[in-house]
C-alpha atoms as a PDB file:
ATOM      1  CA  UNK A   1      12.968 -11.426   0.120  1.00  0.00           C
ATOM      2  CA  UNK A   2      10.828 -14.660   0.062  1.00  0.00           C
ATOM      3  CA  UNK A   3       7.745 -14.724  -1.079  1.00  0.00           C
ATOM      4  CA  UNK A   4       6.727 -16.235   2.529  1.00  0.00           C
ATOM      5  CA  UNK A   5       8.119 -12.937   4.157  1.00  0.00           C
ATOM      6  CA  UNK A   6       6.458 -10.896   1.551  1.00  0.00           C
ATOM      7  CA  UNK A   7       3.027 -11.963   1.833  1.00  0.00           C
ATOM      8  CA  UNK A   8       3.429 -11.811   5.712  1.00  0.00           C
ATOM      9  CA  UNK A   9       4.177  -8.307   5.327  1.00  0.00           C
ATOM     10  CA  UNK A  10       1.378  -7.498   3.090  1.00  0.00           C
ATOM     11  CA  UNK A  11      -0.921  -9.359   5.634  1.00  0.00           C
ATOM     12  CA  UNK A  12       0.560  -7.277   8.025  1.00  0.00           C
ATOM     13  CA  UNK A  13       0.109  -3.629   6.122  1.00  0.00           C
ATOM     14  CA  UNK A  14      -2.989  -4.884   5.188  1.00  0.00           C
ATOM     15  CA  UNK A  15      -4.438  -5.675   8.637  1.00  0.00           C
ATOM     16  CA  UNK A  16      -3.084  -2.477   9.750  1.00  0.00           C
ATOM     17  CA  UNK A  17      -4.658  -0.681   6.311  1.00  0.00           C
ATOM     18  CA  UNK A  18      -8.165  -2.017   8.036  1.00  0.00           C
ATOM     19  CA  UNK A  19      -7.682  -1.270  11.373  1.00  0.00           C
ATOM     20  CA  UNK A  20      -6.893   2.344   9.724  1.00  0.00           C
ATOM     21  CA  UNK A  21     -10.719   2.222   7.963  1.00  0.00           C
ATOM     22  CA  UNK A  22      -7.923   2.947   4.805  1.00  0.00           C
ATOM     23  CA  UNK A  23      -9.901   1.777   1.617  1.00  0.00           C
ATOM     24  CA  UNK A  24      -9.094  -1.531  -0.273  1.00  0.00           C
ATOM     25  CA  UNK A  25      -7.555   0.649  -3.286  1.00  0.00           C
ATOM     26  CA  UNK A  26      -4.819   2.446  -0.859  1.00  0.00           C
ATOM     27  CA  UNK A  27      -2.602  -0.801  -1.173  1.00  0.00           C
ATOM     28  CA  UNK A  28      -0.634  -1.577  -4.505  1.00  0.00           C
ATOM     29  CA  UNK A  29       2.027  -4.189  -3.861  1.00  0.00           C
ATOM     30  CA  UNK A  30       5.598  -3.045  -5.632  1.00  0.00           C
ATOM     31  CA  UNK A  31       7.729  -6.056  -6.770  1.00  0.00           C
ATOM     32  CA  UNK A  32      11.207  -5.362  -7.623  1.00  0.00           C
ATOM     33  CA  UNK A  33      13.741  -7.946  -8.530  1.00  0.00           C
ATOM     34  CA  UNK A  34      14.873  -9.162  -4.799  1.00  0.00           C
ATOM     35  CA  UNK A  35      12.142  -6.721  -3.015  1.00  0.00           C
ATOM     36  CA  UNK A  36       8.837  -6.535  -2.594  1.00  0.00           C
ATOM     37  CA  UNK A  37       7.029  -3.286  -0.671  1.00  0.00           C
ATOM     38  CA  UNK A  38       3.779  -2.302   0.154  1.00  0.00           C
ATOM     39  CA  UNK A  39       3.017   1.007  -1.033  1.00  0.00           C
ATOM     40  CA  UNK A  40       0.072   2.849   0.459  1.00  0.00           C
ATOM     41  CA  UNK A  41      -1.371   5.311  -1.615  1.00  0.00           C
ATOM     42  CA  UNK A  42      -3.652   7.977   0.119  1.00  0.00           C
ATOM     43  CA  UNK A  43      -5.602   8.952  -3.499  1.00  0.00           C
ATOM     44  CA  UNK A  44      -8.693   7.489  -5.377  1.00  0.00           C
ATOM     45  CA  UNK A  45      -9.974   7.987  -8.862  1.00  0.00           C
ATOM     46  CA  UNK A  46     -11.697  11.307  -8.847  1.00  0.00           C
ATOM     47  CA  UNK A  47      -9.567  13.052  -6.046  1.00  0.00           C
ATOM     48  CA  UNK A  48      -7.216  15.891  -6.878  1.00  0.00           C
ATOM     49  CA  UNK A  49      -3.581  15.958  -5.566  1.00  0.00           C
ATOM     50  CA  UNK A  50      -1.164  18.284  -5.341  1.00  0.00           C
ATOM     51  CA  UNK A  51       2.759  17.624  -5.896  1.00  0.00           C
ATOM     52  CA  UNK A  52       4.730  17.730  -2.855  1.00  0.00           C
ATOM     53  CA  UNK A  53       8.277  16.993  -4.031  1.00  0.00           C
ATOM     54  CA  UNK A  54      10.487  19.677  -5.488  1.00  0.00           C
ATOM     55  CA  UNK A  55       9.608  18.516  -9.066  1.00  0.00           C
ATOM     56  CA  UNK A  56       8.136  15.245 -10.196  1.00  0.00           C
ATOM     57  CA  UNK A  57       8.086  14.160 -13.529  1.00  0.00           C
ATOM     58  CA  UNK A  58       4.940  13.239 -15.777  1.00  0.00           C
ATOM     59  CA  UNK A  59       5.176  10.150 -17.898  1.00  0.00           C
ATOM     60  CA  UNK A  60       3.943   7.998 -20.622  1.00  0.00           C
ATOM     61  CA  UNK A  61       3.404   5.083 -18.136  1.00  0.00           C
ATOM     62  CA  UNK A  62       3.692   4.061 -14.534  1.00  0.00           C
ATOM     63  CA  UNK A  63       6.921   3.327 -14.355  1.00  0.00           C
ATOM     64  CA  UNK A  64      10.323   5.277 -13.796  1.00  0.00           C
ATOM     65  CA  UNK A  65      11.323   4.106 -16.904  1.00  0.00           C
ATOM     66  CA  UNK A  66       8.433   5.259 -19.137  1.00  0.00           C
ATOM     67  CA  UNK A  67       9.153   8.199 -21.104  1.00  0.00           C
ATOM     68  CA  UNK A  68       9.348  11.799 -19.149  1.00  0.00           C
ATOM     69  CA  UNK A  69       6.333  13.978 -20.792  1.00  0.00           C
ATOM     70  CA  UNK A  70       6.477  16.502 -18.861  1.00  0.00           C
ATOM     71  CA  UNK A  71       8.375  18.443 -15.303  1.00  0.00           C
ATOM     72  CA  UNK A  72       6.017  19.709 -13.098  1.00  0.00           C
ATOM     73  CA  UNK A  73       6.604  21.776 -10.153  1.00  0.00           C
ATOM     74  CA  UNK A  74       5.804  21.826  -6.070  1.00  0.00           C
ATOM     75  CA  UNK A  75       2.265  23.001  -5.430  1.00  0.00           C
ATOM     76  CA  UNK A  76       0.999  21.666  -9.179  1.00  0.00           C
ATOM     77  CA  UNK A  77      -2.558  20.339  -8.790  1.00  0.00           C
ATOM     78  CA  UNK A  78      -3.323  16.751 -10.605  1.00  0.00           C
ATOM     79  CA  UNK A  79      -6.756  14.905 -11.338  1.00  0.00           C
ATOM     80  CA  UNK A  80      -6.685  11.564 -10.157  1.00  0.00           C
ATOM     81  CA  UNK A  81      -7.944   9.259 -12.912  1.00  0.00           C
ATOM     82  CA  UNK A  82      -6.641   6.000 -11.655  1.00  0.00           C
ATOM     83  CA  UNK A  83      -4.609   4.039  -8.962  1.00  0.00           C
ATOM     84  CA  UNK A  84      -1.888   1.912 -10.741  1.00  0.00           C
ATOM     85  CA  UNK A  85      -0.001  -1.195  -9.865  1.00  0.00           C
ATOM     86  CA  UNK A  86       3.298   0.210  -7.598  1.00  0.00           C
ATOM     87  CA  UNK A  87       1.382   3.221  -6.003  1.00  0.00           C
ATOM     88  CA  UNK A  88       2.140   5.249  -9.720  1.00  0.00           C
ATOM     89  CA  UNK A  89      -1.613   7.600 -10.744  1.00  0.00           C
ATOM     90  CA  UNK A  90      -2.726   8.259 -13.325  1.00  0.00           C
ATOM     91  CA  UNK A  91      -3.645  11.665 -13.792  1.00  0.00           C
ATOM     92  CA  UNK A  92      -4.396  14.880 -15.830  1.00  0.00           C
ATOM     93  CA  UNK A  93      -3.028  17.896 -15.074  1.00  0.00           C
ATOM     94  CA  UNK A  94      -2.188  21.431 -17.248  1.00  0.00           C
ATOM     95  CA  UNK A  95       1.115  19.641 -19.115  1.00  0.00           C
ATOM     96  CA  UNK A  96      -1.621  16.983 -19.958  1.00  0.00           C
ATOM     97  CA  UNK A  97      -1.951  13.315 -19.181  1.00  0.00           C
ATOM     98  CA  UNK A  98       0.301  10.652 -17.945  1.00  0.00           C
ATOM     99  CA  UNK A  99       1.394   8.923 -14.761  1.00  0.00           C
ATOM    100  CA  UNK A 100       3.300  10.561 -11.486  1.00  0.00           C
ATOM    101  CA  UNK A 101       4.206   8.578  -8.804  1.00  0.00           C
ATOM    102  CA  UNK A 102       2.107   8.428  -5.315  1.00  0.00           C
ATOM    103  CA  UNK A 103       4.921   8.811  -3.654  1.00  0.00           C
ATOM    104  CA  UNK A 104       5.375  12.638  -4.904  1.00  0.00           C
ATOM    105  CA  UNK A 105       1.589  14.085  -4.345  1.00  0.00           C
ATOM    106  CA  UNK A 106      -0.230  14.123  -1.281  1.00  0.00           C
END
């Protein structure tokens, strides 16, 4: 994707985020290689969320490839301590701290 077309789609979720009265920290931009995404995360610092996948894994750092620390289960209720870069929180839960991605709590 070009960065011309990305930024006009951020502009766009972003204008959209507004009109939505969404807060400033619900957008994280996700860069991949040839793709970039808007990804809107729903949490804040502070809130607690509840996994909503199957399982979800806890790691070491935002990032799929960051080391697993822990499997937690549907229903399992996580602190919010911060909104990273590619929608990934950081949180604290009862397997301890780490990061789980956005996309698996609500």
């Amino acid at each position: 994707m070009s960065s011309a077309r990305a930024l006009a789609s951020l502009a766009a979720v972003a204008a959209l985020a507004v009109s939505l009265s969404l807060p400033a920290h619900a957008l994280t931009l996700d860069r991949g290689a040839d793709t970039a995404a808007v990804v809107l995360v729903a949490a804040k610092a502070g809130d607690t969320v509840t996994v909503s996948a199957k399982t979800a894994n806890l790691r070491s750092g935002p990032s799929a490839k960051s080391k697993k620390v822990a499997g937690l289960a549907k229903g399992t209720k996580l602190q919010v301590v911060e909104v990273t870069k590619g929608g990934w929180l950081k949180v604290k839960g009862p397997q301890g701290d780490g990061y789980v991605s956005g996309k698996l709590v609500k």
